[in-house]
N, C-alpha and C. Protein backbone atom coordinates (compact mmCIF):
# COMPACT_ATOMS: atom_id res chain seq x y z
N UNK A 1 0.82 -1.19 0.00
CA UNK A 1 0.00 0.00 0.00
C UNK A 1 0.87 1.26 0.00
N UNK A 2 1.71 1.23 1.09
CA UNK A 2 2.90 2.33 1.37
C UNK A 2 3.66 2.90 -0.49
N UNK A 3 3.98 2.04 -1.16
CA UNK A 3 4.48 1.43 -2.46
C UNK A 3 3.73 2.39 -3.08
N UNK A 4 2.44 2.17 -3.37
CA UNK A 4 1.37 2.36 -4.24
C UNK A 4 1.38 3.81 -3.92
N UNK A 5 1.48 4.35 -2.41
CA UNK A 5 1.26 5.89 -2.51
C UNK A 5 2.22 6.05 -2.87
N UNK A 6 3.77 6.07 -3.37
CA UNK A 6 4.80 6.47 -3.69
C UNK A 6 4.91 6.22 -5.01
N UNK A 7 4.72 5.37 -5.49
CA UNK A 7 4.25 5.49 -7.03
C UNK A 7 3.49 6.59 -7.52
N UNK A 8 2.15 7.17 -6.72
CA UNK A 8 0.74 7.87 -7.11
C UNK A 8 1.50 9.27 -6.85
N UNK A 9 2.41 9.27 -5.85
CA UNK A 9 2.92 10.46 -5.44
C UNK A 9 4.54 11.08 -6.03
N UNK A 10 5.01 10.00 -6.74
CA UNK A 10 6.13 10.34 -7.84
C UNK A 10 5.68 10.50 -9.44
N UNK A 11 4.47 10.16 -9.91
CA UNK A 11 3.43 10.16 -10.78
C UNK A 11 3.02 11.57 -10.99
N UNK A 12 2.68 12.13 -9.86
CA UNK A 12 1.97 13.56 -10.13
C UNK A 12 2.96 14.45 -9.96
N UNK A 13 4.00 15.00 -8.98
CA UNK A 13 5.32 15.10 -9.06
C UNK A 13 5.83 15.26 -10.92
N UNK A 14 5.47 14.38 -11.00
CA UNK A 14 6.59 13.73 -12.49
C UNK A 14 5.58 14.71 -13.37
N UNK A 15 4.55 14.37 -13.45
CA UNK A 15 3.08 14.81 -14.26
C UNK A 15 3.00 16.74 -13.95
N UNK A 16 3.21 17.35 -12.72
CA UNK A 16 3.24 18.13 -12.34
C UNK A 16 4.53 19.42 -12.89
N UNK A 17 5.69 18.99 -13.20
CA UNK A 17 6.69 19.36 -13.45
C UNK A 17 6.60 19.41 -15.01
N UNK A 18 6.20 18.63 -15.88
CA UNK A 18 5.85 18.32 -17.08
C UNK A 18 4.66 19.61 -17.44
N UNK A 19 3.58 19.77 -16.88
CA UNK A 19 2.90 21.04 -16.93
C UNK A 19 3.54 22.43 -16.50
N UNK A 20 3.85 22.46 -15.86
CA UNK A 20 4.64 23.67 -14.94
C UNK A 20 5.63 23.81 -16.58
N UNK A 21 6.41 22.99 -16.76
CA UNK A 21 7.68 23.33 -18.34
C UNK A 21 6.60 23.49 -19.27
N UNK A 22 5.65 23.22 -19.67
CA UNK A 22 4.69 23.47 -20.59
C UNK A 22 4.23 24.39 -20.46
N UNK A 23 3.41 25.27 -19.17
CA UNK A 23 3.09 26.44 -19.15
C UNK A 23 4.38 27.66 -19.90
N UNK A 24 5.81 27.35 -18.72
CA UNK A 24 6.52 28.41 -18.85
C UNK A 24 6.56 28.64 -20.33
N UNK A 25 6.60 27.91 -20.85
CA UNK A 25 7.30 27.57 -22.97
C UNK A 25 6.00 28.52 -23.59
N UNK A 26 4.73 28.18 -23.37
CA UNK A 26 3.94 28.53 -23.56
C UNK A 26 4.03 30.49 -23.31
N UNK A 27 4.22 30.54 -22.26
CA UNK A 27 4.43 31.70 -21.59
C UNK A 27 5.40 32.72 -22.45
N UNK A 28 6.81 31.98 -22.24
CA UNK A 28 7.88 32.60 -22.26
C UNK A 28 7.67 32.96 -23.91
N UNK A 29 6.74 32.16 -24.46
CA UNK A 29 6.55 32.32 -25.97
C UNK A 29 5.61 33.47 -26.41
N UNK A 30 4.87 33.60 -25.46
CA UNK A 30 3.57 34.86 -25.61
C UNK A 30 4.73 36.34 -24.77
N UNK A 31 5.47 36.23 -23.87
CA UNK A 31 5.94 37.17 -23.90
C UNK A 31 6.88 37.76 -24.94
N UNK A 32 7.75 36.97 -25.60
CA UNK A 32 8.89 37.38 -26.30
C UNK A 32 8.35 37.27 -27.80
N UNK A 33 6.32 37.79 -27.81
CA UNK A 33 6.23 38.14 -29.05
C UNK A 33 5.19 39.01 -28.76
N UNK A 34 5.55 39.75 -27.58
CA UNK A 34 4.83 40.61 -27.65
C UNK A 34 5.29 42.47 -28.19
N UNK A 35 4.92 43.15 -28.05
CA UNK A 35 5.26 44.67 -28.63
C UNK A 35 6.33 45.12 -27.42
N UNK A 36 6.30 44.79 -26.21
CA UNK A 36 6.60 45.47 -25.41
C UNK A 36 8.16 44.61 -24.99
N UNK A 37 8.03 43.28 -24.94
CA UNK A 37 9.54 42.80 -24.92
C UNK A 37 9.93 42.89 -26.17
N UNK A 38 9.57 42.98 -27.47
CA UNK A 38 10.27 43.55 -28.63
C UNK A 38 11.10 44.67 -28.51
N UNK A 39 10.27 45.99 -28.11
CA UNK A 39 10.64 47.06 -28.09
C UNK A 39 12.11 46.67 -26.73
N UNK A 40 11.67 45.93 -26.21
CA UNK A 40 12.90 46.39 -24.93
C UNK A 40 13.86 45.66 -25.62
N UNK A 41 13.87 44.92 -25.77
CA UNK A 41 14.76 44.05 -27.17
C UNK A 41 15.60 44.68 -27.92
N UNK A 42 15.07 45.68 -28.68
CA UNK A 42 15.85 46.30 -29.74
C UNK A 42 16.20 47.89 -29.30
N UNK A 43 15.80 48.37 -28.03
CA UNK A 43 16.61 49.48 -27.40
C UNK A 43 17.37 48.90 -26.73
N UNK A 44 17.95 47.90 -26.02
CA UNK A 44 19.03 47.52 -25.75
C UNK A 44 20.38 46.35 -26.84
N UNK A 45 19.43 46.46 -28.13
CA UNK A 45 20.43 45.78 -28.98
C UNK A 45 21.27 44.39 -28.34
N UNK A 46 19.60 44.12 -27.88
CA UNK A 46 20.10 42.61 -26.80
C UNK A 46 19.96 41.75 -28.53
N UNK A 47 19.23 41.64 -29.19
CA UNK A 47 20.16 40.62 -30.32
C UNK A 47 20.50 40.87 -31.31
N UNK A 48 21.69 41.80 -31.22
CA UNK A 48 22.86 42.19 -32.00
C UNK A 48 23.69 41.77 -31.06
N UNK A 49 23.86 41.97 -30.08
CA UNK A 49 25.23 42.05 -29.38
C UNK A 49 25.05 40.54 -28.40
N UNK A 50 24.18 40.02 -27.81
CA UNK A 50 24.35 38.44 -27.38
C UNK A 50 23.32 37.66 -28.45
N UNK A 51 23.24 37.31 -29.64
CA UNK A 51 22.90 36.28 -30.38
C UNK A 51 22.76 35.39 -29.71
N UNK A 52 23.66 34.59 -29.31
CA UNK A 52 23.94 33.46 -28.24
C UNK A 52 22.83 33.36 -27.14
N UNK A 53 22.49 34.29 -26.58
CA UNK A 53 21.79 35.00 -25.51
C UNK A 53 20.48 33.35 -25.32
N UNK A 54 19.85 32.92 -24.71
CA UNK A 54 18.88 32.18 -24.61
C UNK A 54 17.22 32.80 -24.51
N UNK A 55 16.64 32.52 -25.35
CA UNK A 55 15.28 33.12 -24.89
C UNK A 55 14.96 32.95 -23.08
N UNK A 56 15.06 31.84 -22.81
CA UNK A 56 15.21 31.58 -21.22
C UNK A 56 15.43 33.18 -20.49
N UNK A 57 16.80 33.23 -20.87
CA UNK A 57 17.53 34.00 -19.91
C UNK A 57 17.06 35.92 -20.37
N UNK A 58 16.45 35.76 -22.18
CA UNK A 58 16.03 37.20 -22.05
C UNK A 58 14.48 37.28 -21.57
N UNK A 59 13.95 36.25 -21.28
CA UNK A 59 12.58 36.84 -21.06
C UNK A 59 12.78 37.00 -19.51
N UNK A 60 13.52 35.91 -18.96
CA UNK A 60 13.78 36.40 -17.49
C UNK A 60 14.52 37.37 -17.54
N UNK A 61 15.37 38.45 -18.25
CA UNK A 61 16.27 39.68 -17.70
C UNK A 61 14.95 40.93 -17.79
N UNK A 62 14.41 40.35 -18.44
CA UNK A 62 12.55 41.56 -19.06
C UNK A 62 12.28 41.24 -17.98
N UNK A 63 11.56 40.03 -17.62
CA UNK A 63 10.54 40.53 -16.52
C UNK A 63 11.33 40.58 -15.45
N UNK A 64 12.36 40.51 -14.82
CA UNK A 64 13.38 41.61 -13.49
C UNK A 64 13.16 42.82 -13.78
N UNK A 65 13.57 43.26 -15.00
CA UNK A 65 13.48 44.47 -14.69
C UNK A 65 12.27 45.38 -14.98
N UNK A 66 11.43 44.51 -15.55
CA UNK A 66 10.40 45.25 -15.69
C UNK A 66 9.75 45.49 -14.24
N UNK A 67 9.64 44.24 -13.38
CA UNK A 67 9.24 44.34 -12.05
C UNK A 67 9.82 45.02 -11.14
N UNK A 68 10.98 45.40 -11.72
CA UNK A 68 11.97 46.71 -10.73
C UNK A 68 11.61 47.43 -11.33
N UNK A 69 11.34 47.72 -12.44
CA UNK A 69 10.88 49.58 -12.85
C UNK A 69 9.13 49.53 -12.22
N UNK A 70 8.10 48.69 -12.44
CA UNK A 70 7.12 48.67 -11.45
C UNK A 70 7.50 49.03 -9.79
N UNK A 71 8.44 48.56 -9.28
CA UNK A 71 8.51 48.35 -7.77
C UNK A 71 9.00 49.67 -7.16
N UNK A 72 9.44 50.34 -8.30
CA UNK A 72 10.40 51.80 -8.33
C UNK A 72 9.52 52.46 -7.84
């Protein structure tokens, strides 16, 4: 029985994490086509100068600082 909840409970875990990466992709995809991370995009000549750069890492440097210019 003990077994069975640890199965049911590494299952949703497993199942849980799998949605959560599906949302962000989803997400990170509606932000970095929107007008407003464009624009911040190309006044900082973030891809001219890091190409390399990861969508990952620019949609997270947008929303820091966007939430620090809000928090300002």
């Amino acid at each position: 029985m003990a077994n069975s909840t640890l199965q049911d409970n590494t299952a949703f875990a497993s199942n849980q994490w799998g949605e959560d990466s599906q949302i962000w992709q989803n997400l990170k995809t509606a932000i970095a086509s929107s007008s407003g991370f464009q624009r911040w995009e190309l006044e900082r000549n973030l891809n001219l100068i890091e190409p390399t750069t990861n969508l990952d890492q620019l949609v997270s440097l947008y929303l820091r600082e966007t939430l620090e210019t809000l928090a300002y």
